[in-house]
Protein backbone atom coordinates (compact mmCIF):
# COMPACT_ATOMS: atom_id res chain seq x y z
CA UNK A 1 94.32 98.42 176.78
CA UNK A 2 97.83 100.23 175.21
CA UNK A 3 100.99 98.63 175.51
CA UNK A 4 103.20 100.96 178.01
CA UNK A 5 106.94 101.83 177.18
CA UNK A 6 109.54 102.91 179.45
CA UNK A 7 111.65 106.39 179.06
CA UNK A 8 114.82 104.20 178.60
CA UNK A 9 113.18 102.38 175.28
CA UNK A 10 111.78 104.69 173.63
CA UNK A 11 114.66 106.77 173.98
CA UNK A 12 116.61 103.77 172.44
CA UNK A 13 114.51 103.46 169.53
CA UNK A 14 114.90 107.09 168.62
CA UNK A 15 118.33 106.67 168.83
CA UNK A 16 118.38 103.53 166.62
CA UNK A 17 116.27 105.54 164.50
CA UNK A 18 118.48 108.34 164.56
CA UNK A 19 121.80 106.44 163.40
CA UNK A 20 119.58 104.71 160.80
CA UNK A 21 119.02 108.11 158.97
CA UNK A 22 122.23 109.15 159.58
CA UNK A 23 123.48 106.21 158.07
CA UNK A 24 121.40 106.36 154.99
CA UNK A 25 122.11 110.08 154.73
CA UNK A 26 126.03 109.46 154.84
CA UNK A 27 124.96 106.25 152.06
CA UNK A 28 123.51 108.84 150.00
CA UNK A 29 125.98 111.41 150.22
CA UNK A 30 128.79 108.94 149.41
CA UNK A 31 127.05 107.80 146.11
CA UNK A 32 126.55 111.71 145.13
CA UNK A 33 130.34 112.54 146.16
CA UNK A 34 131.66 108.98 144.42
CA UNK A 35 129.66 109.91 141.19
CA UNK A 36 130.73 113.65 141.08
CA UNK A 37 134.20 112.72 141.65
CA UNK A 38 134.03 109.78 138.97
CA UNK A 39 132.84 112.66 136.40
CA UNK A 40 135.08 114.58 137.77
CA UNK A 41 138.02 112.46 136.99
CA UNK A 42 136.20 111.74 133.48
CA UNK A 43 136.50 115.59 132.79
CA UNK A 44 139.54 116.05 134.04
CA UNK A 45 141.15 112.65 131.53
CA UNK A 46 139.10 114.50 129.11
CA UNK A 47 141.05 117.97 129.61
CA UNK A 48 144.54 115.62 129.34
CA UNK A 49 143.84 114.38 127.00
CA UNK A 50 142.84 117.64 124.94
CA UNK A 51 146.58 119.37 126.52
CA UNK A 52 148.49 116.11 125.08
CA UNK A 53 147.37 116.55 121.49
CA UNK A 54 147.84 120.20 121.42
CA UNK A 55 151.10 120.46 123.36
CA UNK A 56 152.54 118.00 120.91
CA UNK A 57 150.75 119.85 118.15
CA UNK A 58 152.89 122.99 118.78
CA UNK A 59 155.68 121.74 119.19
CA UNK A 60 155.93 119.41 116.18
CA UNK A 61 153.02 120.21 113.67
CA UNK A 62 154.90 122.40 110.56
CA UNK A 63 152.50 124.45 109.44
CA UNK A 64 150.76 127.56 110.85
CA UNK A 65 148.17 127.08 113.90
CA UNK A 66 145.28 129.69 113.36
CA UNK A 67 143.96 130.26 116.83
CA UNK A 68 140.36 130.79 116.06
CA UNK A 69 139.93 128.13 113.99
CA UNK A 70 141.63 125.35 116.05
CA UNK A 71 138.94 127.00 118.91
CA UNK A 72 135.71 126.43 117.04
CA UNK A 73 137.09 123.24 115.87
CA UNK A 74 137.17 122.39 119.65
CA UNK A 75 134.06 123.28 120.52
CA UNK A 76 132.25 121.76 116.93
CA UNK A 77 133.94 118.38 118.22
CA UNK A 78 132.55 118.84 121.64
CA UNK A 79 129.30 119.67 120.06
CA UNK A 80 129.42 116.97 117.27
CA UNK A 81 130.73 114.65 120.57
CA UNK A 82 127.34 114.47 121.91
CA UNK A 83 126.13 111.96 118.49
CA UNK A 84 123.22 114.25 118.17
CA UNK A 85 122.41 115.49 114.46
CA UNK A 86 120.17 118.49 116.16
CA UNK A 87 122.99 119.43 118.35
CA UNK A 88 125.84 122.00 116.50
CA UNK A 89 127.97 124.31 116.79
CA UNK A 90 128.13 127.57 115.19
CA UNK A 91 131.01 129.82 114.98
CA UNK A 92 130.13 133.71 115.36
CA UNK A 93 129.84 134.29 111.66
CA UNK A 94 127.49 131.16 110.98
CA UNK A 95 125.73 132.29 114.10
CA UNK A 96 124.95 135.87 112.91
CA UNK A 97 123.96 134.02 109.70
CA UNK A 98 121.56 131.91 111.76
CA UNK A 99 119.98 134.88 112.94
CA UNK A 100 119.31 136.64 109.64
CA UNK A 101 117.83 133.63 108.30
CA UNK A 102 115.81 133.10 111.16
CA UNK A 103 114.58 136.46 111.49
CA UNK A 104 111.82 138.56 110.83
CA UNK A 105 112.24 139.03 107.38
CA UNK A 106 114.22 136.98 104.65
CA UNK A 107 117.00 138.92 102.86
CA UNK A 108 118.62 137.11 99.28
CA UNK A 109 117.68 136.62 96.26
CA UNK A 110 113.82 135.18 96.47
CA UNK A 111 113.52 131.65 94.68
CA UNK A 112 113.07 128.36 95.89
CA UNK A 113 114.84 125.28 93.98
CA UNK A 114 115.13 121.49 93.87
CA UNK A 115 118.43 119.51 93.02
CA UNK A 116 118.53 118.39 89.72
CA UNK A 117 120.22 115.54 88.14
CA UNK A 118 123.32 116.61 87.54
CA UNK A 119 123.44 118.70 91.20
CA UNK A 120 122.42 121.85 90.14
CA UNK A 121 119.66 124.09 90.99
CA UNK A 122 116.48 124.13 89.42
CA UNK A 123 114.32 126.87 89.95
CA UNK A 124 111.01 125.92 91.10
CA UNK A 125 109.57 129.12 92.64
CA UNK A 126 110.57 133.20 92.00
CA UNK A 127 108.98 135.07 94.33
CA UNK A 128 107.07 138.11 93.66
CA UNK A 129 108.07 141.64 94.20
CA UNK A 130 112.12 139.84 94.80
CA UNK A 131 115.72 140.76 93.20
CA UNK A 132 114.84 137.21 91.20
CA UNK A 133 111.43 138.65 89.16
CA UNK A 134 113.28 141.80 89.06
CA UNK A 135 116.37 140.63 87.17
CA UNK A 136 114.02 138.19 85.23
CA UNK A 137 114.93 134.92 86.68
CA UNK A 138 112.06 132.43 85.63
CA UNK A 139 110.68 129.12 86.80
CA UNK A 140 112.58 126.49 84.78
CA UNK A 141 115.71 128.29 85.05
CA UNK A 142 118.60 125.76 85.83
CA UNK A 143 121.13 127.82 87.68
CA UNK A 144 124.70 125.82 87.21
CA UNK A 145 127.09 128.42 88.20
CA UNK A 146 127.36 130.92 91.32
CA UNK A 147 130.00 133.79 91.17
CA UNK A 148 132.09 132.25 88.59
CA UNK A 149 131.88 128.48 90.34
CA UNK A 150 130.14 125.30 89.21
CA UNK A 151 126.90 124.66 91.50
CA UNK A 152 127.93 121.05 91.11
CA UNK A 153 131.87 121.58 92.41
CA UNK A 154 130.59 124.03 95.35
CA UNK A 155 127.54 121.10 95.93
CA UNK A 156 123.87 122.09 96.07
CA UNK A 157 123.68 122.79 100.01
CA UNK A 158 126.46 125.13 99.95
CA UNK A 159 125.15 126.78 96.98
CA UNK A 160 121.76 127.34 98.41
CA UNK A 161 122.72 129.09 101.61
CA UNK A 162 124.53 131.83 99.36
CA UNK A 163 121.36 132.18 97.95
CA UNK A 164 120.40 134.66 100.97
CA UNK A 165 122.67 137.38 102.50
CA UNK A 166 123.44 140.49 103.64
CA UNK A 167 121.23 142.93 101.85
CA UNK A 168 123.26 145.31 99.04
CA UNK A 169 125.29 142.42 98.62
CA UNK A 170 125.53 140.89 94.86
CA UNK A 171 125.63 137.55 93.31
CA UNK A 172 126.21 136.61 89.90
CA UNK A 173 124.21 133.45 88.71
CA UNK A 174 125.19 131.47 85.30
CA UNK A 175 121.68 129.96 84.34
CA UNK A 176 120.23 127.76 81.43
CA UNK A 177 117.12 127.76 80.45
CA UNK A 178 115.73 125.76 78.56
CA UNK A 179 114.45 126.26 74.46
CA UNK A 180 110.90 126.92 74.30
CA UNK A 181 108.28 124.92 71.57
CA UNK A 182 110.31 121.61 72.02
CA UNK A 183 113.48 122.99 70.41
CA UNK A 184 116.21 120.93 70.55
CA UNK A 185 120.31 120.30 69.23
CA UNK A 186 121.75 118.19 66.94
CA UNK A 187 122.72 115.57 69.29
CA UNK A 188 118.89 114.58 70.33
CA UNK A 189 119.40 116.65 74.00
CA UNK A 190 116.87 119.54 75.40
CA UNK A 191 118.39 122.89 74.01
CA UNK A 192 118.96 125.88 76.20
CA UNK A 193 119.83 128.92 76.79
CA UNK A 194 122.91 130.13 78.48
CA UNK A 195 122.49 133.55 80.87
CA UNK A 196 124.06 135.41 82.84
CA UNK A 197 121.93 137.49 85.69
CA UNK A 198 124.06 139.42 88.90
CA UNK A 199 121.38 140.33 91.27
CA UNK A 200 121.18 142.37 94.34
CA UNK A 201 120.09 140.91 97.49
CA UNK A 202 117.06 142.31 99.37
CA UNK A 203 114.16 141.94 101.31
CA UNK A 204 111.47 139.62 99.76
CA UNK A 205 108.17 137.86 100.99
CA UNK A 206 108.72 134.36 101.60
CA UNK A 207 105.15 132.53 100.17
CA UNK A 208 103.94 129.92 102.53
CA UNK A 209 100.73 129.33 101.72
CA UNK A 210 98.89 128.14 98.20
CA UNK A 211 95.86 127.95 98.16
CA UNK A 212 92.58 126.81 95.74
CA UNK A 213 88.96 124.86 95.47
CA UNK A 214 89.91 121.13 94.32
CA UNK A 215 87.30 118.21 93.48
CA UNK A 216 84.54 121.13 92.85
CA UNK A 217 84.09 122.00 96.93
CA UNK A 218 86.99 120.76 98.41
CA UNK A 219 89.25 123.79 100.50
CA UNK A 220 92.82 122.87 99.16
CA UNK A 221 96.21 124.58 101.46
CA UNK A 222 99.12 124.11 100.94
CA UNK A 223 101.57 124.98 103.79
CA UNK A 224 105.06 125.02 102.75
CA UNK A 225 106.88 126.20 106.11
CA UNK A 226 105.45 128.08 109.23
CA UNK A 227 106.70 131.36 109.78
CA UNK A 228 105.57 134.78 110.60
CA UNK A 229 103.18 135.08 107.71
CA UNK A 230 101.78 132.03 107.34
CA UNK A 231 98.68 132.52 109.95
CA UNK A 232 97.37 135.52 108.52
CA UNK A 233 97.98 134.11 104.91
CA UNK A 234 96.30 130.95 106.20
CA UNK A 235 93.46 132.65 107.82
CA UNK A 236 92.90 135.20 104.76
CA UNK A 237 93.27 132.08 102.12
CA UNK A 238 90.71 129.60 104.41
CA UNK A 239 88.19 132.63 104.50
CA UNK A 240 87.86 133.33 100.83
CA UNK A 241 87.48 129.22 100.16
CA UNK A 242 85.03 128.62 103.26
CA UNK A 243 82.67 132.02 101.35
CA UNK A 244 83.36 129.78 98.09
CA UNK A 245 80.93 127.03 100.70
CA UNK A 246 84.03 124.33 101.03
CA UNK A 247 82.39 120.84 102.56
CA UNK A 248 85.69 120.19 103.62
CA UNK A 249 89.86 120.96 104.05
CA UNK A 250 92.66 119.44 102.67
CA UNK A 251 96.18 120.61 104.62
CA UNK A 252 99.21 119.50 102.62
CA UNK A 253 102.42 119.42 104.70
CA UNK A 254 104.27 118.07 102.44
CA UNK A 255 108.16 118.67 102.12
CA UNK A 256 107.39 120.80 104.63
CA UNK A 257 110.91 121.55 106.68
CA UNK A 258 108.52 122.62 110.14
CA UNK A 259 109.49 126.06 111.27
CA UNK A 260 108.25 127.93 113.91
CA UNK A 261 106.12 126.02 116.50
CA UNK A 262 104.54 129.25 117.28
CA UNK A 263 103.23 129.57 114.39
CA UNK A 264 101.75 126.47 113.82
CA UNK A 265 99.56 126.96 116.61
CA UNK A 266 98.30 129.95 115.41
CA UNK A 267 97.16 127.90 112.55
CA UNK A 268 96.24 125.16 114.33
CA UNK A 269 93.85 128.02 116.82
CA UNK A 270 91.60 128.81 113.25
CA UNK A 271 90.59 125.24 113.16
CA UNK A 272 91.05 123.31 116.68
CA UNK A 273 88.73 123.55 119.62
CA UNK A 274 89.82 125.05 122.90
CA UNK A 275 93.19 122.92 124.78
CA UNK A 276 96.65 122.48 124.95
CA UNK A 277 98.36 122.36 121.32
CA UNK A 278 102.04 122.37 121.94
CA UNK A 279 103.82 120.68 125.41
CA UNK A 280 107.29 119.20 125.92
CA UNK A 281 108.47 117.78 128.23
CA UNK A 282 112.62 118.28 129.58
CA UNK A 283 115.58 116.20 131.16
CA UNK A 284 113.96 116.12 134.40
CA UNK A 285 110.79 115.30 133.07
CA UNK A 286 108.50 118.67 133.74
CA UNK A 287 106.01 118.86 131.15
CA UNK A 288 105.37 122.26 129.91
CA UNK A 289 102.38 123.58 128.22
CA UNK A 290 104.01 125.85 125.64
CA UNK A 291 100.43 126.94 123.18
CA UNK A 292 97.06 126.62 123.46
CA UNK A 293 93.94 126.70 120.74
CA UNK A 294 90.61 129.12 122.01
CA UNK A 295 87.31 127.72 121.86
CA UNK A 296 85.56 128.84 118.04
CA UNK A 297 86.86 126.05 115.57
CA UNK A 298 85.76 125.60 112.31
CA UNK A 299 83.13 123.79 111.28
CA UNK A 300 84.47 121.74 108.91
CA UNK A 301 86.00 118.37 108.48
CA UNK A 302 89.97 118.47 107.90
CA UNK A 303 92.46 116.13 106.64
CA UNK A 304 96.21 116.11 106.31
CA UNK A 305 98.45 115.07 103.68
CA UNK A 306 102.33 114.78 104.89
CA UNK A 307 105.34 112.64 103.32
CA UNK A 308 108.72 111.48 104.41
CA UNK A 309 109.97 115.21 104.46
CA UNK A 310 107.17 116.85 107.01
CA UNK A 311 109.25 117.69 109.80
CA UNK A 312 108.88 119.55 113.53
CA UNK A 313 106.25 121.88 113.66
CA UNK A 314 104.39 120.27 110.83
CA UNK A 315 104.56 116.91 112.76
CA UNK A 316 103.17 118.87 115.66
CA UNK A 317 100.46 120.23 113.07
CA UNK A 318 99.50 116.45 112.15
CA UNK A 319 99.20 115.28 115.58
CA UNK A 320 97.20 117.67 116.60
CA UNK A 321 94.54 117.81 114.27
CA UNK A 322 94.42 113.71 114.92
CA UNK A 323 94.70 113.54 118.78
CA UNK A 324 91.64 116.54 118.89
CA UNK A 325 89.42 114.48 116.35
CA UNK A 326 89.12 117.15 114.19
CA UNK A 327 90.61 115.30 111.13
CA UNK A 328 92.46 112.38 109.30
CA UNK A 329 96.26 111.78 108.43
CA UNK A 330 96.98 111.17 104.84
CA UNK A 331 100.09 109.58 103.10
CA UNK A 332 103.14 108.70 104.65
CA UNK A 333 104.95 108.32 107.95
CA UNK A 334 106.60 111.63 109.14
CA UNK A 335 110.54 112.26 109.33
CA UNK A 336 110.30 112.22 113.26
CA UNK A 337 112.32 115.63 114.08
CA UNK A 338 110.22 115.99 117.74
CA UNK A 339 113.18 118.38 120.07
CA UNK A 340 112.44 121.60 120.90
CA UNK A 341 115.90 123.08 119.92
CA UNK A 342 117.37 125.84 121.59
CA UNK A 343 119.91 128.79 120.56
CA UNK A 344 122.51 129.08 122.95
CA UNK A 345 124.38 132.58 122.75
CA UNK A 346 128.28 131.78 123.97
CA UNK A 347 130.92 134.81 125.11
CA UNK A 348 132.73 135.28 121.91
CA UNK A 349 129.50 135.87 119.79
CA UNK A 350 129.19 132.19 118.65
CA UNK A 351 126.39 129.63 119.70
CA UNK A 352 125.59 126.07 119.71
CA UNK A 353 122.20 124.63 119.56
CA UNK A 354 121.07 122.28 121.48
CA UNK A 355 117.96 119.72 121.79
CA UNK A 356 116.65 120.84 125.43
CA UNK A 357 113.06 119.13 125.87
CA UNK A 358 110.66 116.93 123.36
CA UNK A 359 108.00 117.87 121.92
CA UNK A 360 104.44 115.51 123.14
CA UNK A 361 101.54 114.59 121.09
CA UNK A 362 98.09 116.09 123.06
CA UNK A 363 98.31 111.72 123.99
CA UNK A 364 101.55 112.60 126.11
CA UNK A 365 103.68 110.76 123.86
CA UNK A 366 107.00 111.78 121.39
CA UNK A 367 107.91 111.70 118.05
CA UNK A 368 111.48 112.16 118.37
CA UNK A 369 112.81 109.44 115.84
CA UNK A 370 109.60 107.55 115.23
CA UNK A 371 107.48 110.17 113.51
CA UNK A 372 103.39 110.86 112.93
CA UNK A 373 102.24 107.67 111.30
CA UNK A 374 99.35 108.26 108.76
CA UNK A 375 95.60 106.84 109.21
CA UNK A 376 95.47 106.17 105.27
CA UNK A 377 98.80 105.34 103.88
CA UNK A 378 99.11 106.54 100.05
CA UNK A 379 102.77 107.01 98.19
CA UNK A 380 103.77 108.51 94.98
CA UNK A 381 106.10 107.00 92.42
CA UNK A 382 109.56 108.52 91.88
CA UNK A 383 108.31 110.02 88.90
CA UNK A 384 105.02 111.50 90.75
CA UNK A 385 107.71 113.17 93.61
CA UNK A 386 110.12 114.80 90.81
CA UNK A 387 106.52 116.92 89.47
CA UNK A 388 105.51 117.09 93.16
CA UNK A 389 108.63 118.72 94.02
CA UNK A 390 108.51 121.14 91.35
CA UNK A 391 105.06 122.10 91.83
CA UNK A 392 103.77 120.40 88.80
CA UNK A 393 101.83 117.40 89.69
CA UNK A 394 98.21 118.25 88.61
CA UNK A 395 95.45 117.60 91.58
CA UNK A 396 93.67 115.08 90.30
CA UNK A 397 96.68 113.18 89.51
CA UNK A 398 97.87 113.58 93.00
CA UNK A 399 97.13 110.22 94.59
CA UNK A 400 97.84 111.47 98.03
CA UNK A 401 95.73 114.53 97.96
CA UNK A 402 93.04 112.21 96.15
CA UNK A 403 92.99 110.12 99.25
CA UNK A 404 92.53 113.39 101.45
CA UNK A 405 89.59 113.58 99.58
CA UNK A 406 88.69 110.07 100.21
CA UNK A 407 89.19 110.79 103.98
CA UNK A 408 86.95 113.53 103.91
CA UNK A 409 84.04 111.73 101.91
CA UNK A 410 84.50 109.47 105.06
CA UNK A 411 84.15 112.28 107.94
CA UNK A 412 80.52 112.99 105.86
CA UNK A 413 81.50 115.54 103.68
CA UNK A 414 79.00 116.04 100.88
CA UNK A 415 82.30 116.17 97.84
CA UNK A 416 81.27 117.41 94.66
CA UNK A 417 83.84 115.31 92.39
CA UNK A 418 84.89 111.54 93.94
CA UNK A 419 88.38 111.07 93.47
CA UNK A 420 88.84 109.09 90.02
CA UNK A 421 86.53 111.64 88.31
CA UNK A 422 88.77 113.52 86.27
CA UNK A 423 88.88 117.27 85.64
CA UNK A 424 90.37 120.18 84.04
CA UNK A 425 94.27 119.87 85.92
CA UNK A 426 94.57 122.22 88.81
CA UNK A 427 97.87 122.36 88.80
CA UNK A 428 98.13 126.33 88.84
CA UNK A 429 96.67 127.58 92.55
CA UNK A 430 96.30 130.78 93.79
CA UNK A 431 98.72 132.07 96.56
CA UNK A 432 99.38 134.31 99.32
């Protein structure tokens, strides 16, 4: 039989129940309204503090206060504030350079370079069809001065950003290059040549993919950034070698800066079965499914060859083609750039960007500061990264993309030439 209650109790214990939500509400609320007024007061110490220095920098500081500089100054300290190295600030003009660099099509001169020794810039790649093969800028070329300055004084990161431009615009370039047939001065030391090129900057074709058939059946592609071009150059380039009846693919992300995530898994869709490629997940932890792979994947065994310098997308790249099965990591641990970084448009035409979610692994886990550890570890010596880096390490010399072979000889493919086996150096691909 049920317990009875009288009117008088029950109304009782809804009104106990009553004052206990009440209570827990007005808990609540207090906590919110004690923390928003705490950060208030932070913000508002903050905003003191900012009025003391520049009330006392107006009245006493003797030289000239230039407005829009002490304003992006602000706002890069605000930005820089936040002790994260993806988070910046631009100002409008570095902002509207951001753009053109990050656009559609590339706009400069059309080489790609390495720091040499003595800080200057090497030329490692002309591009075809650029103002650089125009002019007659060749690989080799050692480019020490820019308008008139020493690459060196200006440093090589300053240097390279003039590289690229508005198009019309001119640069003048003081080069040396170097004797050919082993020639050579009196004082022992590589002679050279010392020229003088202004070129005009214009549109060019940035190459992103190499491409060739290593270890007699072995797919070789080399993937030097992701960007607008680089899945139809990939898909084109991984036809031609599958008709040449590859056993097997070898990706090389190496010193590859990342790019466009987009991009990537458009690559990633010519090789992976159907799912999710790319999520990330936000502050308040919503996990977004940003790309996915359709079903059709190749056939083929893959593996992946990335260094110390494969960053964002690329990491994405490796993870992927792990966490789906569909291949083996190569070589050495990635740099661990995993934020999905966003462009932030502000009133007076500048920006600041700004890490706004992480990128996951198809496992649900980040990268962000750890990196993409590799299932076979293999590094080069110092002397093996200065020809990597300027595209003259010969395959089969490569111990890295030897051991991408090895991984593949391990997923069952039927290679033609074991690593060790030596062969005429491949050092000269073909590219798209």
């Amino acid at each position: 039989m049920g317990k009875k209650f009288s009117l008088g109790a029950m109304v009782s214990a809804a009104a106990i129940s009553a004052a206990v939500a009440v209570s827990l509400t007005y808990v609540y609320a207090m906590n919110s309204f004690n923390a928003k007024v705490a950060d208030i007061n932070e913000r508002q110490a903050m905003y003191q503090k900012l009025s003391e220095i520049d009330q006392k920098a107006r009245r006493d500081y003797i030289a000239s206060i230039h407005e829009k500089a002490l304003t992006d100054g602000i706002c890069a300290g605000y930005v820089a504030g936040l002790g994260d190295s993806h988070a910046q600030y631009l100002s409008a003009k570095k902002y509207k350079e951001y753009l053109a660099a990050n656009g559609a099509q590339n706009v400069g001169v059309g080489i790609k370079t390495v720091q040499d020794a003595d800080g200057n810039m090497e030329v490692t790649e002309v591009l075809p069809n650029s103002p650089a093969e125009t002019t007659g800028l060749k690989k080799g070329d050692v480019i020490v001065k820019m308008d008139g300055k020493e690459i060196a004084r200006i440093t090589y990161g300053t240097a390279l950003t003039k590289l690229d431009g508005t198009a019309g615009t001119k640069v003048t370039l003081g080069v040396l290059r170097p004797k050919t047939q082993g020639a050579s001065s009196s004082s022992g030391a590589a002679a050279a040549d010392s020229l003088t090129f202004t070129l005009t900057r214009a549109e060019y074709t940035n190459r992103t993919i190499t491409y060739s058939m290593i270890n007699g059946n072995i797919a070789y592609l080399k993937i030097s950034e992701f960007t607008g071009d680089t899945p139809a150059n990939f898909g084109t380039a991984l036809n031609k070698l599958t008709g040449e009846k590859a056993c097997g693919i070898v990706v090389d992300l190496r010193n590859n800066p990342g790019g466009n995530v987009e991009d990537a898994a458009k690559v990633l869709d010519l090789l992976l079965p159907a799912g999710n490629t790319v999520s990330t997940r936000d502050k308040s932890g919503k996990i977004t499914v940003e790309y996915t792979s359709k079903s059709g994947e190749i056939n083929l065994p893959v593996s992946v060859v990335m260094n110390r310098e494969t960053y964002g997308a690329a990491e994405l790249f490796a993870a992927d083609i792990r966490d789906f099965k569909k291949g083996m990591l190569v070589g050495e641990k990635t740099a661990g750039y995993g934020t999905k970084d966003e462009a932030v448009p502000l009133s007076d035409g500048s920006a600041m960007l700004l890490p706004v979610a992480d990128y996951l692994t198809v496992g649900g886990k980040t990268f962000q500061g750890t990196g993409i550890e590799p299932e076979i570890s293999k590094s080069l010596t110092d002397a093996q990264n200065e020809l990597l880096l300027r595209n003259r390490l010969p395959f089969d010399a490569d111990p890295q993309i030897q051991a991408g072979v090895t991984a593949l000889i391990r997923q069952g493919a039927p290679v033609q030439r074991t690593p060790g086996v030596s062969s005429v150096p491949a050092a000269g691909a073909d590219t798209d």
